[in-house]
C-alpha atoms as a PDB file:
ATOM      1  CA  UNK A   1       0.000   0.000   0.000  1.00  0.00           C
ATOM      2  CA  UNK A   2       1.378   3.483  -1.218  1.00  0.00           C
ATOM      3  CA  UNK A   3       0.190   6.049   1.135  1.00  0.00           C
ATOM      4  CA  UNK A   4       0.009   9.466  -0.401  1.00  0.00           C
ATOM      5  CA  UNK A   5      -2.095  11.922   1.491  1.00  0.00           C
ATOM      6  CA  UNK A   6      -2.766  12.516   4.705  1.00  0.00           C
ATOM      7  CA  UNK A   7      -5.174  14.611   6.773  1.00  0.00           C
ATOM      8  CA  UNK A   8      -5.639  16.153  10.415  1.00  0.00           C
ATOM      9  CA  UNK A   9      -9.285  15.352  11.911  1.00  0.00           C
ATOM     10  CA  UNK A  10     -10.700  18.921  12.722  1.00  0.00           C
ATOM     11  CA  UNK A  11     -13.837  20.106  14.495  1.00  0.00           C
ATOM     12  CA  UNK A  12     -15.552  20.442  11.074  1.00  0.00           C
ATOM     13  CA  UNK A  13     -14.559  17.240  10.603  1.00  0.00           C
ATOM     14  CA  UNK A  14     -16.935  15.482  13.906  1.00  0.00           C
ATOM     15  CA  UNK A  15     -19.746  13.371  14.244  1.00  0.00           C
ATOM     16  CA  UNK A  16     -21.817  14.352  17.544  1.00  0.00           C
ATOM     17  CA  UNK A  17     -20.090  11.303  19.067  1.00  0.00           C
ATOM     18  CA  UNK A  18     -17.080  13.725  18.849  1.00  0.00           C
ATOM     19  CA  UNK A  19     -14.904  10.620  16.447  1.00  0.00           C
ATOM     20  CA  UNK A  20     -13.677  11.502  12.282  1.00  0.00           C
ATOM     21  CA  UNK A  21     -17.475  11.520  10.503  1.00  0.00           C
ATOM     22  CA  UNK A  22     -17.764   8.826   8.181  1.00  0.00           C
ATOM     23  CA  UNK A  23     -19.117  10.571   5.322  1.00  0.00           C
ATOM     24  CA  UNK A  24     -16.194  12.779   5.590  1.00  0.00           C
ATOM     25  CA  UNK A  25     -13.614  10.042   5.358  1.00  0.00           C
ATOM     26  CA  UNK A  26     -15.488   8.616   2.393  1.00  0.00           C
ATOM     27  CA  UNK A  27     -14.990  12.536   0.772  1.00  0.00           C
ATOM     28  CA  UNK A  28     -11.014  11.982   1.297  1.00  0.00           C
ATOM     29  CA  UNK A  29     -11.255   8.523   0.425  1.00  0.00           C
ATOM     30  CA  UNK A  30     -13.071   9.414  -3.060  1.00  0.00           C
ATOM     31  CA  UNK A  31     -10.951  12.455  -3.663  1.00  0.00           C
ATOM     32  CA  UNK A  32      -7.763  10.685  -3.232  1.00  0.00           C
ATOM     33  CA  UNK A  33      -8.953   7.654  -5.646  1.00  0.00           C
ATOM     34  CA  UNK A  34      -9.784  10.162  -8.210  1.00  0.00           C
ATOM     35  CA  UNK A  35      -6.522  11.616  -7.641  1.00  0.00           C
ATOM     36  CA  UNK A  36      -4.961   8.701  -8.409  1.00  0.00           C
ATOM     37  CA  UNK A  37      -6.795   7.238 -11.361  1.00  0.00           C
ATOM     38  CA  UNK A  38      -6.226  10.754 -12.689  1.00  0.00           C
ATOM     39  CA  UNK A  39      -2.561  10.383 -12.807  1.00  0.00           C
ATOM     40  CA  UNK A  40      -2.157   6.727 -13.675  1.00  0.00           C
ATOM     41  CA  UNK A  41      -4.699   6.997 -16.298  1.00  0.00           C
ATOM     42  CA  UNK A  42      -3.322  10.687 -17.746  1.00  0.00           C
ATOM     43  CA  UNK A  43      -6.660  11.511 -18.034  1.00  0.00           C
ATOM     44  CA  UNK A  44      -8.870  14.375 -16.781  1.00  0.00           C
ATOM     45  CA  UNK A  45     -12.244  12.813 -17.492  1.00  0.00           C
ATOM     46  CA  UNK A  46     -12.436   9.776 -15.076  1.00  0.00           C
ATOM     47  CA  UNK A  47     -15.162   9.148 -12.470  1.00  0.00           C
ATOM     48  CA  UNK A  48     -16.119   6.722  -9.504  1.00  0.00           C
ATOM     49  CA  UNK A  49     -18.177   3.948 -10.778  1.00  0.00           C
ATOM     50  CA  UNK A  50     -18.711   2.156  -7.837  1.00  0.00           C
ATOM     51  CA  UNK A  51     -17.266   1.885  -4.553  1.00  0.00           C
ATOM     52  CA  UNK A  52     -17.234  -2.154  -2.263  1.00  0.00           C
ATOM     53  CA  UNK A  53     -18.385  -2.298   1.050  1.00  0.00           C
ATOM     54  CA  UNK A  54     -16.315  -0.586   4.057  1.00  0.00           C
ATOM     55  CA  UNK A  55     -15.747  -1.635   7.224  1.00  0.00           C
ATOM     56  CA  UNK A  56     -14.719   1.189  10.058  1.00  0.00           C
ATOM     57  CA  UNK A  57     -12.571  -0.748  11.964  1.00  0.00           C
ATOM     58  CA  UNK A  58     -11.481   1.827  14.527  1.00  0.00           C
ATOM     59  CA  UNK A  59     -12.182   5.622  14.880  1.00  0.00           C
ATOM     60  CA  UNK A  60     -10.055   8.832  15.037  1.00  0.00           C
ATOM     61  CA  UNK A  61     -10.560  11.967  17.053  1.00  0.00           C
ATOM     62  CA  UNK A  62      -9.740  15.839  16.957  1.00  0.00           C
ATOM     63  CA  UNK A  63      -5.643  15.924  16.326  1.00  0.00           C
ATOM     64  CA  UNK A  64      -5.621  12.886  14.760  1.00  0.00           C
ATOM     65  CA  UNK A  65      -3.169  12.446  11.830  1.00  0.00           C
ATOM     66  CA  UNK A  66      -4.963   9.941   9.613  1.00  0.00           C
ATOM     67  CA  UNK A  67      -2.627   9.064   5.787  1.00  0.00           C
ATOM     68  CA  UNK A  68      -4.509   7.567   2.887  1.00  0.00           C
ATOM     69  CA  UNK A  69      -3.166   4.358   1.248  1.00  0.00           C
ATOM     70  CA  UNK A  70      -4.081   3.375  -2.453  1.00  0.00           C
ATOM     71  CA  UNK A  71      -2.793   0.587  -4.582  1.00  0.00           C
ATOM     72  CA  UNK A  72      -4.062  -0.973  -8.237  1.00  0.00           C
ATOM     73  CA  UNK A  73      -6.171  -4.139  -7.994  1.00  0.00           C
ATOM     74  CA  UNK A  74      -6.567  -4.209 -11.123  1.00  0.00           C
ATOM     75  CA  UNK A  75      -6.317  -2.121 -14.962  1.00  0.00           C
ATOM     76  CA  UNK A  76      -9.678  -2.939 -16.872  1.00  0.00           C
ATOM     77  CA  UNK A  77      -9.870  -1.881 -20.741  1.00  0.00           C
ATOM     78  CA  UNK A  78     -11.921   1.653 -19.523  1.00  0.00           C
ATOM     79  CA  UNK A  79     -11.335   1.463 -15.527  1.00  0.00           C
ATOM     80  CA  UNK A  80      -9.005   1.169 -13.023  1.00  0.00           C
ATOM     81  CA  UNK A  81      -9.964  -1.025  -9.699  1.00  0.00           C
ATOM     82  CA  UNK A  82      -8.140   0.429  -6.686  1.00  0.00           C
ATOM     83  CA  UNK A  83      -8.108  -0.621  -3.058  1.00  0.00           C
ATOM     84  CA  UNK A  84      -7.808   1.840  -0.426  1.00  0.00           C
ATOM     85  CA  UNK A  85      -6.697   1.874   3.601  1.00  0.00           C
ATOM     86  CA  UNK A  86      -6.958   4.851   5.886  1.00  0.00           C
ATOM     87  CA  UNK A  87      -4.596   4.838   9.295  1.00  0.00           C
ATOM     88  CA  UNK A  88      -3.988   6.778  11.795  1.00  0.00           C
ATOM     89  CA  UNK A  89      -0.262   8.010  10.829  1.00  0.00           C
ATOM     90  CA  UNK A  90       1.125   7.450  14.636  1.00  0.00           C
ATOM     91  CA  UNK A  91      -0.516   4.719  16.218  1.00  0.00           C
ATOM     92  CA  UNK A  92      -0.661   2.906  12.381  1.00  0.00           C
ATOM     93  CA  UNK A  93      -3.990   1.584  13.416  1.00  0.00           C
ATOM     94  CA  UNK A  94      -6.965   0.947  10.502  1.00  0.00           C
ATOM     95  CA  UNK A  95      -9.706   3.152  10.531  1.00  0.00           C
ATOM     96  CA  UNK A  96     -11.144   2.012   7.493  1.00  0.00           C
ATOM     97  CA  UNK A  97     -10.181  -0.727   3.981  1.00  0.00           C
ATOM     98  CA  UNK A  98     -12.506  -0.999   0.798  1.00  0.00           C
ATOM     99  CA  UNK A  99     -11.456  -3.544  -1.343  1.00  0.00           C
ATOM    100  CA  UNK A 100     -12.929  -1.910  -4.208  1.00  0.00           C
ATOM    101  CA  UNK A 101     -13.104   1.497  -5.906  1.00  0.00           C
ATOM    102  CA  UNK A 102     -13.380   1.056  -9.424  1.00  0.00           C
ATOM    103  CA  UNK A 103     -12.733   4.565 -11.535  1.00  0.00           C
ATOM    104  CA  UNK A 104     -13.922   4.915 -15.239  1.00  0.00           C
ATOM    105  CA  UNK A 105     -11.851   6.805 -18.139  1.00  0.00           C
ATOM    106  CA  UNK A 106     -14.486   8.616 -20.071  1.00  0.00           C
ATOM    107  CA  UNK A 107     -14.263  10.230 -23.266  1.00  0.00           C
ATOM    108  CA  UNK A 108     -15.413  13.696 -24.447  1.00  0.00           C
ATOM    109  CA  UNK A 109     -18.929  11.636 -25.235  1.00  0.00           C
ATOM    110  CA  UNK A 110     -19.058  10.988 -21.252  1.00  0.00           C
ATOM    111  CA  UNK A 111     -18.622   6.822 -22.524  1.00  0.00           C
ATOM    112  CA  UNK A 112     -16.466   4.813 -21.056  1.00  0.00           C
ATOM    113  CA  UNK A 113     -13.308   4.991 -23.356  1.00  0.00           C
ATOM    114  CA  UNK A 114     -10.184   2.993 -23.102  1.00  0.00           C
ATOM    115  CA  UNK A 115      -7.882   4.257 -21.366  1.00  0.00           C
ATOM    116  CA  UNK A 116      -4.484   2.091 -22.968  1.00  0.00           C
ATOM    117  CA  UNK A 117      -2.726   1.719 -19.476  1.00  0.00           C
ATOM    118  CA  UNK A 118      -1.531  -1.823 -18.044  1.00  0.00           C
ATOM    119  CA  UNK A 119       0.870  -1.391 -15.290  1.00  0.00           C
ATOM    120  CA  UNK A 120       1.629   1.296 -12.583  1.00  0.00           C
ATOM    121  CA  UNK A 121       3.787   4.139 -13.538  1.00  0.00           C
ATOM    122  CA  UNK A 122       5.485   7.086 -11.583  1.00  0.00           C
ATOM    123  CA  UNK A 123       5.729  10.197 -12.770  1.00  0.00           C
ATOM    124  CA  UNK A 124       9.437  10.737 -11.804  1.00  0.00           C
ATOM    125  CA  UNK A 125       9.987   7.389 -14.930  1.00  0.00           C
ATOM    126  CA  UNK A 126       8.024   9.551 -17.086  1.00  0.00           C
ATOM    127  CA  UNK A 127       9.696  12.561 -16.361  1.00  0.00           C
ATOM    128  CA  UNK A 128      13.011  10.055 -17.788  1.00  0.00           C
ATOM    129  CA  UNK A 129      11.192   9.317 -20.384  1.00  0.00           C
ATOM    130  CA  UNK A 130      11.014  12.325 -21.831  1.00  0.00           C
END
């Protein structure tokens, strides 16, 4: 798991039980998958097609330090499956996995389009490439 991004848990950021509010987690969660499909895919025009199941295994609170993990499951011809785990940066516990985010290349039609990508790349190789 690459872990790219991380966040602090705010006040703005609370549920009434005072713990990170789910529905904002998911906001990081999809923001950092389209992130990420952007850049592996070189595309602008990609969306969330569908996200798995989550599980909140543990919670985080105001101060917390929580970093975003994704990885590739998977390249499809016009999508990109990506699996995703939040921690909290210093005590490395899991707040949250989803096995499953897939992301969808579209093309100026809004259609999926293929997308011609098949393996991981960083931009510092393509920056050799060129």
């Amino acid at each position: 798991m690459r872990y790219h991004t991380r966040k602090i848990v705010k006040p703005g950021d609370l549920n009434p039980n005072e713990t990170l509010f789910g529905g904002r987690l998911l906001e990081w969660i999809d923001e950092e998958a389209a992130l990420y499909a952007v850049i592996q895919l070189e595309s602008k025009r990609v969306v969330t097609k569908f996200m798995s199941e989550i599980n909140f295994v543990s919670s985080a609170v105001q101060g917390d330090i929580v970093e975003i993990g994704m990885d590739v499951a998977k390249f499809g011809n016009s999508s990109l499956k990506l699996k995703c785990e939040v921690r909290n940066k210093l005590t490395r516990k899991t707040i949250i996995k989803v096995e499953n985010i897939t992301m969808v290349n579209l093309g100026e039609d809004g259609r999926p389009t293929p997308h011609g990508k098949t393996k991981i790349e960083f931009v510092k190789d393509r920056l050799a490439q060129n």
